[in-house]
N, C-alpha and C. Protein backbone atom coordinates (compact mmCIF):
# COMPACT_ATOMS: atom_id res chain seq x y z
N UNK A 1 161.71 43.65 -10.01
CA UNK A 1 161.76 44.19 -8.68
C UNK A 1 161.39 45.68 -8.68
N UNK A 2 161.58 46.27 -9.51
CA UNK A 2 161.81 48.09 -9.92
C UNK A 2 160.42 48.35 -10.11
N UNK A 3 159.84 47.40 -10.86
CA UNK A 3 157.99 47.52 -11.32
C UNK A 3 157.71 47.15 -10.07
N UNK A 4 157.35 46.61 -9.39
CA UNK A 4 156.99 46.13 -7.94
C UNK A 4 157.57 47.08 -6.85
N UNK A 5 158.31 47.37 -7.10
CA UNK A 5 158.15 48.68 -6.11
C UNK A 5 157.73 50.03 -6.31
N UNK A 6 157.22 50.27 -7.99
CA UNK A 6 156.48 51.54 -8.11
C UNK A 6 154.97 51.30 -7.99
N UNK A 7 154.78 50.16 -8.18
CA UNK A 7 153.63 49.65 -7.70
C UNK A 7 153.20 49.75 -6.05
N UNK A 8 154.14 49.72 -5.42
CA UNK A 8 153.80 49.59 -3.97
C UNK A 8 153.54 51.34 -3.67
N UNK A 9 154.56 51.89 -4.39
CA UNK A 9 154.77 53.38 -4.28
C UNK A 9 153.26 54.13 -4.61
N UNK A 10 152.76 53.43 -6.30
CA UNK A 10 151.85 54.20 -6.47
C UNK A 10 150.22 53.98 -5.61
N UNK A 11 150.83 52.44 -4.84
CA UNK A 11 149.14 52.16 -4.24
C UNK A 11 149.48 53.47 -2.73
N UNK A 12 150.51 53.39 -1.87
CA UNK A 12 150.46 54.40 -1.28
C UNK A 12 150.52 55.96 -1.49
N UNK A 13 150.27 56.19 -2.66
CA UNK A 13 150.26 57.78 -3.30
C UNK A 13 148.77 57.83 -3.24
N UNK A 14 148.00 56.38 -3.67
CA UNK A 14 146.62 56.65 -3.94
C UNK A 14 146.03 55.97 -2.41
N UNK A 15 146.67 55.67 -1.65
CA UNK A 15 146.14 55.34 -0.35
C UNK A 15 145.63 56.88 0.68
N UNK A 16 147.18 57.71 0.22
CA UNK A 16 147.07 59.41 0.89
C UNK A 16 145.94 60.04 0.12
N UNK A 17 145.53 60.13 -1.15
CA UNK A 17 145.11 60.56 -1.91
C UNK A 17 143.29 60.44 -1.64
N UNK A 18 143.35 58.99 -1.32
CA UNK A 18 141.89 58.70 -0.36
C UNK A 18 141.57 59.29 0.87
N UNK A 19 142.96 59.14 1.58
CA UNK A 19 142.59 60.18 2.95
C UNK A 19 142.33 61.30 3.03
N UNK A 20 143.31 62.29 1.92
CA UNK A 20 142.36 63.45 1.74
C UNK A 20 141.19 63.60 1.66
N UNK A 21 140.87 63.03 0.26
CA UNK A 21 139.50 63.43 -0.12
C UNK A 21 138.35 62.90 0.79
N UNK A 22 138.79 61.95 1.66
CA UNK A 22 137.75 61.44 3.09
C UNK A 22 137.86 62.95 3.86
N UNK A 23 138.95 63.62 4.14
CA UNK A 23 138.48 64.80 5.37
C UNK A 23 138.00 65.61 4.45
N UNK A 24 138.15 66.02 3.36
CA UNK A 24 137.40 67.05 2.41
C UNK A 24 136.11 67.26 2.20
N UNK A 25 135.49 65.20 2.37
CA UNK A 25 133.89 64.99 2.53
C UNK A 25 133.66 65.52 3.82
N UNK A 26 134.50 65.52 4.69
CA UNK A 26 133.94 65.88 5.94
C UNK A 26 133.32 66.76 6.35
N UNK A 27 134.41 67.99 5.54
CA UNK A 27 133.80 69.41 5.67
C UNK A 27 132.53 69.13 5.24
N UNK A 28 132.48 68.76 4.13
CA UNK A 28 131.50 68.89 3.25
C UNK A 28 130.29 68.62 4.13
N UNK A 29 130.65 67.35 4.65
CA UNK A 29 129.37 66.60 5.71
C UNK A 29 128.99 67.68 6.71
N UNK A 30 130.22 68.19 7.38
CA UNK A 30 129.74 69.45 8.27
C UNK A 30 129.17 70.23 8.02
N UNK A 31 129.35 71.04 7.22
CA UNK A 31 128.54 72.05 6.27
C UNK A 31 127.10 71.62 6.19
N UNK A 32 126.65 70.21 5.68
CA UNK A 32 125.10 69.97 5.05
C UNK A 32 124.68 69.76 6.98
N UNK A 33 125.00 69.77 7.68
CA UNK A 33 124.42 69.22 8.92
C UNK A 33 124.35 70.71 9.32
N UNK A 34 125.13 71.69 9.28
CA UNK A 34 125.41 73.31 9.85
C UNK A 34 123.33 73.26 9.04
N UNK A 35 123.89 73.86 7.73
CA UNK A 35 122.30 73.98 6.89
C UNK A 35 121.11 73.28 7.42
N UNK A 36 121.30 71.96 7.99
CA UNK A 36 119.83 71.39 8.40
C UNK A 36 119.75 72.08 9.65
N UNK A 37 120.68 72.08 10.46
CA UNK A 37 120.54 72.89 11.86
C UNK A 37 119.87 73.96 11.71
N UNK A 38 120.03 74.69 11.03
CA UNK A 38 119.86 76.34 10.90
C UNK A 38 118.68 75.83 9.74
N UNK A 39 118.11 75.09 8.86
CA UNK A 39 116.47 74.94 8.86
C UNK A 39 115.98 75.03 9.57
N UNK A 40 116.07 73.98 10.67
CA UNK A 40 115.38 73.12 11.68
C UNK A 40 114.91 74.69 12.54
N UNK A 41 116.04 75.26 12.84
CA UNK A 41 116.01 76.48 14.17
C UNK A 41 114.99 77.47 13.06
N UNK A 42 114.75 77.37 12.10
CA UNK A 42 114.67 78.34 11.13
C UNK A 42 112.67 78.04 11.41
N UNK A 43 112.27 76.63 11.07
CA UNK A 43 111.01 75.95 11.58
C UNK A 43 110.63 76.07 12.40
N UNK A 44 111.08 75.76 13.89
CA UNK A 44 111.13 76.13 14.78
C UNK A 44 110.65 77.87 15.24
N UNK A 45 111.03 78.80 15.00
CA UNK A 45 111.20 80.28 14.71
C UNK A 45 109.42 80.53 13.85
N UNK A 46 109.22 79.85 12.68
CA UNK A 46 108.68 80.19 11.97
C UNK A 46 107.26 79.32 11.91
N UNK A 47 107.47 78.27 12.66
CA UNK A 47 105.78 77.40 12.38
C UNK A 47 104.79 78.17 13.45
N UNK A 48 104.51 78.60 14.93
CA UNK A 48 103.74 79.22 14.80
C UNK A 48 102.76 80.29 14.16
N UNK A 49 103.33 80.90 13.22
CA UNK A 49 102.94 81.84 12.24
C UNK A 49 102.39 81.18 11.41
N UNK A 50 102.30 79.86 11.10
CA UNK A 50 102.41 79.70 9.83
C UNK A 50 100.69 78.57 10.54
N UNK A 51 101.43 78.04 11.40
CA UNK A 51 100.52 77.11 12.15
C UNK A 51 99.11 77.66 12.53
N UNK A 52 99.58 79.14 12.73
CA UNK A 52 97.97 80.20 12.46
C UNK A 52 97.10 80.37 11.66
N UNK A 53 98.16 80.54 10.52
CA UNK A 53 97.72 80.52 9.04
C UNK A 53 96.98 79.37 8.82
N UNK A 54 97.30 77.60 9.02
CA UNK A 54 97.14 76.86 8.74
C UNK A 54 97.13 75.92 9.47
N UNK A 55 95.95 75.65 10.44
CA UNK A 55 95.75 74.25 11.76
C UNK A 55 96.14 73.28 11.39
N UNK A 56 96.12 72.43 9.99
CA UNK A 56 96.17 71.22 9.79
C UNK A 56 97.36 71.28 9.30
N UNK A 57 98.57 71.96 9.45
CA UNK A 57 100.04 72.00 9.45
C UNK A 57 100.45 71.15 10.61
N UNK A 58 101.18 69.96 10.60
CA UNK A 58 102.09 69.40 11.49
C UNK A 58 103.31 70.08 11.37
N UNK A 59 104.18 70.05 12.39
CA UNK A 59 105.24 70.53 12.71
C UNK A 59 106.23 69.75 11.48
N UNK A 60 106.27 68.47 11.50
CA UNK A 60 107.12 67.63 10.67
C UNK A 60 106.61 68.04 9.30
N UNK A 61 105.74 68.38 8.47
CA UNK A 61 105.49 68.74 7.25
C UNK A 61 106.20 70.14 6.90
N UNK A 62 105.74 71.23 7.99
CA UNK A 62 106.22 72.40 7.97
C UNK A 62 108.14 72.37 8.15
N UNK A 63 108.72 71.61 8.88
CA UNK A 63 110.09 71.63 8.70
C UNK A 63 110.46 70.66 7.61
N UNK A 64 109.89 69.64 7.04
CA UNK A 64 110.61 69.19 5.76
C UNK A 64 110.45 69.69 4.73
N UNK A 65 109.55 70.62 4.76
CA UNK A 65 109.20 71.52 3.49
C UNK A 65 110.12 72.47 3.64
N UNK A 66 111.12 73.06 4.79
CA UNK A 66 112.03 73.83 5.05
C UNK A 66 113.55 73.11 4.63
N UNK A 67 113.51 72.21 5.33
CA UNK A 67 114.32 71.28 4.97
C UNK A 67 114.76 71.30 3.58
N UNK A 68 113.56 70.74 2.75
CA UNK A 68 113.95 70.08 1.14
C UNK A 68 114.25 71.55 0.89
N UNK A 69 114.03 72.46 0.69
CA UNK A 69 114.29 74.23 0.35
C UNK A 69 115.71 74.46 0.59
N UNK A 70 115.88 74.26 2.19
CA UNK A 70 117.43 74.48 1.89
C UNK A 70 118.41 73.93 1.59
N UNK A 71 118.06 72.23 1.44
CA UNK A 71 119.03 71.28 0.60
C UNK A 71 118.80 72.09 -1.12
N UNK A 72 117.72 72.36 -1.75
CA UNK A 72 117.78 72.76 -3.08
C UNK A 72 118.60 74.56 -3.22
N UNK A 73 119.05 75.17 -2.37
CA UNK A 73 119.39 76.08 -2.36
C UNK A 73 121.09 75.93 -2.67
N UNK A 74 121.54 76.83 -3.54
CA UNK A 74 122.98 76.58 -3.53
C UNK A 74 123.76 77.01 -2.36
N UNK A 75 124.89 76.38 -2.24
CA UNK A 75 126.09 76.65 -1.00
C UNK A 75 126.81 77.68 -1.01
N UNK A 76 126.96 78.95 0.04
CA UNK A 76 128.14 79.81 0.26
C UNK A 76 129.09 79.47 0.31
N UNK A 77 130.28 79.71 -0.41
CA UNK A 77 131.47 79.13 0.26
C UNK A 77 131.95 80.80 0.83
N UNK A 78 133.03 80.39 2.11
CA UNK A 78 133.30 82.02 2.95
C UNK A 78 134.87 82.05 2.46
């Protein structure tokens, strides 16, 4: 009976233990969506210039090339 109930004990220690680390991804998730935002506005800002430079630039080439840059860039933490 004593084993069976540390058993029940330890699946709800590791039940809380999941819920954390689910809102922890969250931030995390928030954060990588903040960074694509602020590419995107960043493309946006920056493809006419570039679109001068270069006619046969699509808009979608010029922001995933912004894109993949700031996914390879490391994270601030504040």
């Amino acid at each position: 009976m004593k084993s069976r109930m540390r058993r029940v004990q330890a699946g709800i220690i590791q039940a809380r233990e999941a819920q954390a680390r689910a809102g922890a991804n969250q931030v995390t998730g928030n954060d990588q969506v903040r960074i694509e935002m602020q590419s995107f506005l960043q493309a946006l800002r920056s493809y006419p210039e570039r679109f001068a430079r270069n006619p046969r630039l699509s808009f979608a080439e010029h922001c995933s090339g912004l894109v993949q840059t700031a996914k390879a860039e490391p994270r601030r933490r504040d």
